[in-house]
C-alpha atoms as a PDB file:
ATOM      1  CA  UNK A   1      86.755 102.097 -13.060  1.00  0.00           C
ATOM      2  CA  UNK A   2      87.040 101.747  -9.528  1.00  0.00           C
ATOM      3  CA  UNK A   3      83.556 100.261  -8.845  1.00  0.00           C
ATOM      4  CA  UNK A   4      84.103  97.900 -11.705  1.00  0.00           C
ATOM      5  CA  UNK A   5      87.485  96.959  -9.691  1.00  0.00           C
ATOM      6  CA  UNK A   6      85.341  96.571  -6.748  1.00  0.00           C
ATOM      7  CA  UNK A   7      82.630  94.535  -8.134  1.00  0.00           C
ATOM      8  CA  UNK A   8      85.121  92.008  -9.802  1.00  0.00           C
ATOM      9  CA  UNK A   9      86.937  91.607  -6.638  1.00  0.00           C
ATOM     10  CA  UNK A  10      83.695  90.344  -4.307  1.00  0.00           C
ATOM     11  CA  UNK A  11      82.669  88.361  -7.331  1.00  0.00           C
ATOM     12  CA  UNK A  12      86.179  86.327  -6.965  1.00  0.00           C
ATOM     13  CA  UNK A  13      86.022  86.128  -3.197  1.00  0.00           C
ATOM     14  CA  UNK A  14      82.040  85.022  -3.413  1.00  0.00           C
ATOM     15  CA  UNK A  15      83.269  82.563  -6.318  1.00  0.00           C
ATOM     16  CA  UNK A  16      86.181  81.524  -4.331  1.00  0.00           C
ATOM     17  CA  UNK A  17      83.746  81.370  -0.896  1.00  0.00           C
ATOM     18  CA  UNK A  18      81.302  78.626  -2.845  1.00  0.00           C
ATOM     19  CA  UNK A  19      83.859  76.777  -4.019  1.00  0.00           C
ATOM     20  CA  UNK A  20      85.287  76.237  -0.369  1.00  0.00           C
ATOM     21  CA  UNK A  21      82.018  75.738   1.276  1.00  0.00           C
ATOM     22  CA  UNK A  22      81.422  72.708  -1.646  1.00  0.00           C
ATOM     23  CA  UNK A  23      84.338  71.523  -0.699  1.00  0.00           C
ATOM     24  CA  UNK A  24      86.192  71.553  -4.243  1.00  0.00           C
ATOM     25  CA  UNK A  25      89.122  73.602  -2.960  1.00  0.00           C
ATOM     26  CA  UNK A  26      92.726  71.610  -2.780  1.00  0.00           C
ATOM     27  CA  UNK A  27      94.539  70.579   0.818  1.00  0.00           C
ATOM     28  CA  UNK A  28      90.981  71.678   2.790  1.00  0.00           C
ATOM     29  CA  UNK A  29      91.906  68.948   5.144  1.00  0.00           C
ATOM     30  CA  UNK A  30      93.235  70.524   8.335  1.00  0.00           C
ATOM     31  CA  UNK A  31      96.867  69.386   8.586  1.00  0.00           C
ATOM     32  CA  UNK A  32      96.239  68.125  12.214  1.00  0.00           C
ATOM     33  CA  UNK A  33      93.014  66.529  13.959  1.00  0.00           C
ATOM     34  CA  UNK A  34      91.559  68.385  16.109  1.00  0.00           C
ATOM     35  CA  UNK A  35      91.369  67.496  19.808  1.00  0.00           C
ATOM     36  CA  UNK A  36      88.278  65.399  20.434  1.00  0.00           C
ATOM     37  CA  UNK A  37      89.247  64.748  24.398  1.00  0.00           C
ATOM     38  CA  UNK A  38      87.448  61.147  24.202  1.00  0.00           C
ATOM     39  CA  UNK A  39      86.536  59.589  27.147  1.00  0.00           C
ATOM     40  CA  UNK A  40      86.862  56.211  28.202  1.00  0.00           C
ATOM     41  CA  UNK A  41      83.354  54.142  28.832  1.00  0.00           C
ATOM     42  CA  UNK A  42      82.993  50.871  29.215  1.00  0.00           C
ATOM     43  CA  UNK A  43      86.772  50.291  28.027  1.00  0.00           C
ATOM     44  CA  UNK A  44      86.534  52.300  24.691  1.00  0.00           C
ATOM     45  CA  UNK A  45      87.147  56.321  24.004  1.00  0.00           C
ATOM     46  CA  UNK A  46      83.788  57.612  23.079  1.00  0.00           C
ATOM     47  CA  UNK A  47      84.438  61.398  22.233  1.00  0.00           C
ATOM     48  CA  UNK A  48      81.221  64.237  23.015  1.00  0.00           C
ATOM     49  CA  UNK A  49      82.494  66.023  19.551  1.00  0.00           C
ATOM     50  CA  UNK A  50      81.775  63.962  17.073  1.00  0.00           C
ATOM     51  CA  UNK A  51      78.263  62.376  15.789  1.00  0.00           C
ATOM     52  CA  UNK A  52      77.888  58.537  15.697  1.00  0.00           C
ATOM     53  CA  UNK A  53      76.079  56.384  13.456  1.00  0.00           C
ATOM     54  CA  UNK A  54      74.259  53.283  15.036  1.00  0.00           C
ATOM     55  CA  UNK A  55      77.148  50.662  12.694  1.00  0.00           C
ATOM     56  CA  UNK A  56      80.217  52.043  14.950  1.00  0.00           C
ATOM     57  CA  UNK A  57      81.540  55.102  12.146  1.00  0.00           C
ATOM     58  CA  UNK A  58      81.185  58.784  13.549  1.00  0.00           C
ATOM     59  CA  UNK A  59      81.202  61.982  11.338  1.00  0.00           C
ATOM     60  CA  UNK A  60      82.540  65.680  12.669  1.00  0.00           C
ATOM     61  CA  UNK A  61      81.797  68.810  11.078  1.00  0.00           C
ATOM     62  CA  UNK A  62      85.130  70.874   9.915  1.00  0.00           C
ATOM     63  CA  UNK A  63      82.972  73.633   8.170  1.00  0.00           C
ATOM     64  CA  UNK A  64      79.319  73.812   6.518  1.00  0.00           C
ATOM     65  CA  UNK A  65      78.344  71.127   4.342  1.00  0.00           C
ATOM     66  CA  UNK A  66      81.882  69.321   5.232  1.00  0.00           C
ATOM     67  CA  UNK A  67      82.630  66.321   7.276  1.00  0.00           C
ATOM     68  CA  UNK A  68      84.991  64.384   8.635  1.00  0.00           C
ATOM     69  CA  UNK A  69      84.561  60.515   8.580  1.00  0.00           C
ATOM     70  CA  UNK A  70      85.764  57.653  10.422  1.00  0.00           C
ATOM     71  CA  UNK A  71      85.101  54.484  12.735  1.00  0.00           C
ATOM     72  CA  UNK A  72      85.098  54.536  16.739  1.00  0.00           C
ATOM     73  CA  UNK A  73      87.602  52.478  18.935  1.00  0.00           C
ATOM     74  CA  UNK A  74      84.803  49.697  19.322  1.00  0.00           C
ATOM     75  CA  UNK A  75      85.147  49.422  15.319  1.00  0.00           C
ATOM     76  CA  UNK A  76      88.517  50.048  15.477  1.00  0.00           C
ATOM     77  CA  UNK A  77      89.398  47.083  18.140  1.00  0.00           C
ATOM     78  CA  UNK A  78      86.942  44.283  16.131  1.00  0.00           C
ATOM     79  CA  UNK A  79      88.997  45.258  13.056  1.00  0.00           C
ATOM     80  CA  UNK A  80      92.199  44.478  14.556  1.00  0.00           C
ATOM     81  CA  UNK A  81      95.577  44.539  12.912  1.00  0.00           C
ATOM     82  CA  UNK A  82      93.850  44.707   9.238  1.00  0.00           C
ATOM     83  CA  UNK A  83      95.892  44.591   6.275  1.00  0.00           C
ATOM     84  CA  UNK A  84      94.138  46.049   3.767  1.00  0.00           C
ATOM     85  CA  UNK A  85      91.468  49.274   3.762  1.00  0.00           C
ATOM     86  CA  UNK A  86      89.289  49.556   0.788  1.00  0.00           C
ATOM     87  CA  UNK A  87      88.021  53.209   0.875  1.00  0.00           C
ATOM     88  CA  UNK A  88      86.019  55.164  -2.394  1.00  0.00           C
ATOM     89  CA  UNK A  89      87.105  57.103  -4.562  1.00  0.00           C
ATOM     90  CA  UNK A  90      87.551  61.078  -4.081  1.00  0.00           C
ATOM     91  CA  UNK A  91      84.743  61.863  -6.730  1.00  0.00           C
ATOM     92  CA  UNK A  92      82.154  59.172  -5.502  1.00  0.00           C
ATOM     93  CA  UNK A  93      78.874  59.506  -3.877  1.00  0.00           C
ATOM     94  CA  UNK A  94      78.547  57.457  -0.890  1.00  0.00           C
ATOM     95  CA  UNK A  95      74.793  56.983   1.020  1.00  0.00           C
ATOM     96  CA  UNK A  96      74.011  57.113   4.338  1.00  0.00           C
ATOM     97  CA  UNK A  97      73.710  53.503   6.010  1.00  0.00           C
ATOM     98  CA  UNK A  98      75.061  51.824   2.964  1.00  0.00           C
ATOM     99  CA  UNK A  99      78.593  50.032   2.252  1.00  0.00           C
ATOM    100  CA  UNK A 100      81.427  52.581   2.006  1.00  0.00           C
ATOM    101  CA  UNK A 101      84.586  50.800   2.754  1.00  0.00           C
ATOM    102  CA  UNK A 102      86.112  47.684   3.854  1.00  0.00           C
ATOM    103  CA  UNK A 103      88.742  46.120   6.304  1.00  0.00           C
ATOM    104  CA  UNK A 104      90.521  42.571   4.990  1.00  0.00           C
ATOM    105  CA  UNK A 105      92.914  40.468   7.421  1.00  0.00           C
ATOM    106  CA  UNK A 106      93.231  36.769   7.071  1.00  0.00           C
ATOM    107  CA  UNK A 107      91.461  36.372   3.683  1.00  0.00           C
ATOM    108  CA  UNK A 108      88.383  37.677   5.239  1.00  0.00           C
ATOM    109  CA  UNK A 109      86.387  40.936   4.535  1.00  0.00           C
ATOM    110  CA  UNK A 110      84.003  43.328   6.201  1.00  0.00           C
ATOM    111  CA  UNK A 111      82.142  46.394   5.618  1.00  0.00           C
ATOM    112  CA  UNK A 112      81.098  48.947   6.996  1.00  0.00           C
ATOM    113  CA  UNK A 113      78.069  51.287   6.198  1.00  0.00           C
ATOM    114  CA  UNK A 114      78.204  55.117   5.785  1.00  0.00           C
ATOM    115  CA  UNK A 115      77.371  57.901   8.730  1.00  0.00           C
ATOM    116  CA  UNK A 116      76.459  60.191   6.010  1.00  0.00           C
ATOM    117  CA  UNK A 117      75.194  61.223   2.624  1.00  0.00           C
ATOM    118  CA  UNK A 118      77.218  63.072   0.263  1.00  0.00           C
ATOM    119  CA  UNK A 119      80.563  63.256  -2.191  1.00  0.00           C
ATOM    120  CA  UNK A 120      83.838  62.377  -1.282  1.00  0.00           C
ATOM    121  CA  UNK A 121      86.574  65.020  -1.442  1.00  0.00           C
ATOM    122  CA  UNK A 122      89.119  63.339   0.133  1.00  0.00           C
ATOM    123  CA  UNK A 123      90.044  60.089   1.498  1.00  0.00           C
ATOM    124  CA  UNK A 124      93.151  59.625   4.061  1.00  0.00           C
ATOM    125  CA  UNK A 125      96.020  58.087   1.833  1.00  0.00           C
ATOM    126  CA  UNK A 126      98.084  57.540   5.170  1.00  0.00           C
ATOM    127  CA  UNK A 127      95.740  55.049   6.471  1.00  0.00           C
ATOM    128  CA  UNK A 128      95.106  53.491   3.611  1.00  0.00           C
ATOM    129  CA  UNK A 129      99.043  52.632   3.252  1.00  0.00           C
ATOM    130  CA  UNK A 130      99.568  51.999   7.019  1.00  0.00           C
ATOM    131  CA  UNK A 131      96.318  50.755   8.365  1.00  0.00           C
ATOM    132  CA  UNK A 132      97.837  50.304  11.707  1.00  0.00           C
ATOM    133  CA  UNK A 133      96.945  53.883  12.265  1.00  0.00           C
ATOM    134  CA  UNK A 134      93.058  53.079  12.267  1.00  0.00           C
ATOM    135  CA  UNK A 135      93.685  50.803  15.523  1.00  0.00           C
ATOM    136  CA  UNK A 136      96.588  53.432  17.143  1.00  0.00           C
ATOM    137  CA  UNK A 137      94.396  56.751  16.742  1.00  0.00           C
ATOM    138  CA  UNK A 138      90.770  56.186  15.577  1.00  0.00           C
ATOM    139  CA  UNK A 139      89.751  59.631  16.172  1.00  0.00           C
ATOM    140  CA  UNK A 140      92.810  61.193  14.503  1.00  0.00           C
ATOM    141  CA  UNK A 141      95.193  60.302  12.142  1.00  0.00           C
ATOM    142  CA  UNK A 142      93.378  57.280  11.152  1.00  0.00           C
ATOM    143  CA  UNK A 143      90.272  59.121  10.163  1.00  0.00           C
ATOM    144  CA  UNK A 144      88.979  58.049   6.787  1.00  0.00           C
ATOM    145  CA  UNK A 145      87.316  60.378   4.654  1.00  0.00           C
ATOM    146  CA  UNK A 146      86.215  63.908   3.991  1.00  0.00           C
ATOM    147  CA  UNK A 147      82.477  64.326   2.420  1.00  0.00           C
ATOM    148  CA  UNK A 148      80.614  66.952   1.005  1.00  0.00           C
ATOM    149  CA  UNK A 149      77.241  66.655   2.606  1.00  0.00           C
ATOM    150  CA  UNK A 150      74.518  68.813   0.547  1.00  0.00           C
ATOM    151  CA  UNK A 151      71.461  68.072   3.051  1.00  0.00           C
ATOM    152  CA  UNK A 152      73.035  68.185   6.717  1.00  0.00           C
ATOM    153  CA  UNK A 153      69.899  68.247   8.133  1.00  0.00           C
ATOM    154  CA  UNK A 154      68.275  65.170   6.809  1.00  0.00           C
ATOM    155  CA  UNK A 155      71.471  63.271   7.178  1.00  0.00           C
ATOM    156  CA  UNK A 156      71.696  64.273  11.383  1.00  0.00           C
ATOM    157  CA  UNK A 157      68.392  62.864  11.692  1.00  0.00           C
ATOM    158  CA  UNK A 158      69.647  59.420  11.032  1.00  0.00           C
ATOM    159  CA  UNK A 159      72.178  59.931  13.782  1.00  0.00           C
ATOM    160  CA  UNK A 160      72.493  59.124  17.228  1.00  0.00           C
ATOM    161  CA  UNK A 161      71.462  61.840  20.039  1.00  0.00           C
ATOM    162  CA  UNK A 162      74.222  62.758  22.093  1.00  0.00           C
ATOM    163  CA  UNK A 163      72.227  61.327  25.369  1.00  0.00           C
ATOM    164  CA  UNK A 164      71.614  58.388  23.939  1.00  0.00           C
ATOM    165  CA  UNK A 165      75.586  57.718  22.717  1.00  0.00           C
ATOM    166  CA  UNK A 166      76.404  56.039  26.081  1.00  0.00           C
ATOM    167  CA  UNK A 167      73.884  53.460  26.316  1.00  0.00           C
ATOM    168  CA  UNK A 168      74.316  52.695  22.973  1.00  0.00           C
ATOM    169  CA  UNK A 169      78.171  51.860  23.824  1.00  0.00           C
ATOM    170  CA  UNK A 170      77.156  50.042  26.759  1.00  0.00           C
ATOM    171  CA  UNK A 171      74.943  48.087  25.186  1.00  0.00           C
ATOM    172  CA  UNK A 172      77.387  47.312  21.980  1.00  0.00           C
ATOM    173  CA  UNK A 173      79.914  46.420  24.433  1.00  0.00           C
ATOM    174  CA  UNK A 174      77.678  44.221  26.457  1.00  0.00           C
ATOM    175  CA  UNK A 175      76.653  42.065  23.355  1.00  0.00           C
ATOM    176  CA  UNK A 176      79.934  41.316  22.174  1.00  0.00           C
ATOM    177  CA  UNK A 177      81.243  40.188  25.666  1.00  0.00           C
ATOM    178  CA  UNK A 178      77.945  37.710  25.576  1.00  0.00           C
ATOM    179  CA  UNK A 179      78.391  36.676  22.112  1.00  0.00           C
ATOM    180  CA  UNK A 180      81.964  36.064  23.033  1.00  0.00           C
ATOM    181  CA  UNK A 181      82.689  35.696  26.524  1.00  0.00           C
ATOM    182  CA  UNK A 182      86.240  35.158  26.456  1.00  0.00           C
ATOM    183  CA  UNK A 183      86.571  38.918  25.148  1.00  0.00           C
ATOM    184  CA  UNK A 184      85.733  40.736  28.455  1.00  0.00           C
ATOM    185  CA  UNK A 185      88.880  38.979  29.635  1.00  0.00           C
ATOM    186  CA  UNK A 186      90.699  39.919  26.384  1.00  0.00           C
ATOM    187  CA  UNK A 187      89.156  43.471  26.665  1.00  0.00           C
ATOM    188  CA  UNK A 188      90.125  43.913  30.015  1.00  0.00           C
ATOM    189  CA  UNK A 189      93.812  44.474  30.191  1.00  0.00           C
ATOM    190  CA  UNK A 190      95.534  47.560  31.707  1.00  0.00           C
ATOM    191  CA  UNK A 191      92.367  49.008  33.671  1.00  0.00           C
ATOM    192  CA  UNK A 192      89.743  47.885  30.924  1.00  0.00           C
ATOM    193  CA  UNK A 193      91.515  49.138  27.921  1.00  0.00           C
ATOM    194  CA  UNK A 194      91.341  47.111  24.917  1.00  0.00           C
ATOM    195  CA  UNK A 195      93.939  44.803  23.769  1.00  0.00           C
ATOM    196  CA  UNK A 196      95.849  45.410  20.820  1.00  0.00           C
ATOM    197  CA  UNK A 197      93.805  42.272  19.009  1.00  0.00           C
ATOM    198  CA  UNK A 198      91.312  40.858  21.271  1.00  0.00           C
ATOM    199  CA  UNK A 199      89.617  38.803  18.631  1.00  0.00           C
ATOM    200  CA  UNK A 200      92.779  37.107  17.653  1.00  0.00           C
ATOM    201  CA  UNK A 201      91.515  33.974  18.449  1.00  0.00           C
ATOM    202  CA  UNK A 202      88.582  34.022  16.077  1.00  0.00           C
ATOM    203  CA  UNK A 203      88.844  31.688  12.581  1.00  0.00           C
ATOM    204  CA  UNK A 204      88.507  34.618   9.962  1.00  0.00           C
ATOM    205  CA  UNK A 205      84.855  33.732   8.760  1.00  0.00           C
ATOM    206  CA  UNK A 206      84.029  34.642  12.769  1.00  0.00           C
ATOM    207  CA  UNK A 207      85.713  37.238  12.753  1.00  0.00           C
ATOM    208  CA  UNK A 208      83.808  39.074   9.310  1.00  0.00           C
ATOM    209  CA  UNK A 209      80.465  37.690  10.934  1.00  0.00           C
ATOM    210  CA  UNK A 210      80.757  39.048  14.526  1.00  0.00           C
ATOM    211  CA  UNK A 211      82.151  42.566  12.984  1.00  0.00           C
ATOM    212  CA  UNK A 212      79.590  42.774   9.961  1.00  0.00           C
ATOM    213  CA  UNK A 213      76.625  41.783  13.037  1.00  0.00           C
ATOM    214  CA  UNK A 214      77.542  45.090  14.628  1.00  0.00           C
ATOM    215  CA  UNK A 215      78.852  47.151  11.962  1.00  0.00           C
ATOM    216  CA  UNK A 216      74.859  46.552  10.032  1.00  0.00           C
ATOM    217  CA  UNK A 217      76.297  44.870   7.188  1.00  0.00           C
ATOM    218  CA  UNK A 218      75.619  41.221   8.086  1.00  0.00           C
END
């Protein structure tokens, strides 16, 4: 009787184990972001924990198979004061470098494309009702997602190296300020930092090009 008692009680905990690890489990969020000490390059926080995707979205691993998901300050700042953010459904398989959610301001739209490949458990209802918080904390509460990712290995490969992330930013950085000059003014308030909407002076349709150019969806 006792070994039966046994057995039934490491089949629950190896039941309960694979439904965690898949991600299935209710409130597997962690209640507060954890600290991703970003640094500031070029003007923008660029964090060392988190894995970026070449269209401006990074992903950070909370536990096998599960990720975090959401855009970097450079994303963040083109965005601007948005009105609207269109994220999937908790249920719905998103691919890697394809169209997973949108920003609207103005009558205008953009998208951006996926960092990863997998199921969505659980999208971030507080940034989808204030989308302020995408501009205020990028990195932490106004992260977007949480995915189950099945292959983790194929999906990293698609990401940028760690060595390469701050050339890449450099280089992002120096294109917009050449596409638009008037931005490196705009971007260069209170010891570089970004502006609260530097692209405020953009007609909307200029505004969804520019961003879609350098989040891969245009």
């Amino acid at each position: 009787m006792t070994v039966a008692l046994v057995l039934v009680t490491f089949l629950i905990f190896a039941l309960a184990d694979f439904i965690l690890s898949r991600g299935k489990a209710p409130h597997i969020v962690m209640e507060q972001s954890p600290d991703l000490a970003p640094s500031i390059l070029d003007g923008f926080a660029v964090s060392d924990k988190v894995r970026y995707h070449p269209g401006h979205a990074w992903c950070l691993q909370e536990r096998k198979h599960l990720e975090r998901v959401g855009v970097d300050e450079f994303a963040a700042t083109l965005a601007g004061p948005i009105e609207k953010i269109e994220l999937p459904k908790p249920g719905q398989w998103i691919r890697q470098g394809q169209k997973a959610w949108g920003f609207s301001r103005n009558g205008q739209k953009v998208e951006m494309v996926s960092p990863i490949e997998g199921e969505v458990i659980e999208v971030n209802s507080e940034v989808a009702k204030d989308p302020s918080l995408l501009r205020q904390d990028p990195y932490g509460r106004g992260w977007l997602l949480v995915v189950h990712v099945p292959d983790e290995e194929s999906t990293g490969r698609n990401l940028l190296p760690a060595s390469l992330v701050p050339n890449w930013m450099r280089s992002a950085v120096e294109a917009l300020y050449a596409r638009q000059p008037q931005l490196a003014g705009a971007t260069a308030a209170d010891g570089g930092r970004p502006v609260e909407d530097p692209i405020a002076g953009l007609a909307g349709a200029e505004w969804s090009k520019l961003a879609g150019e350098f989040f891969l969806t245009r």
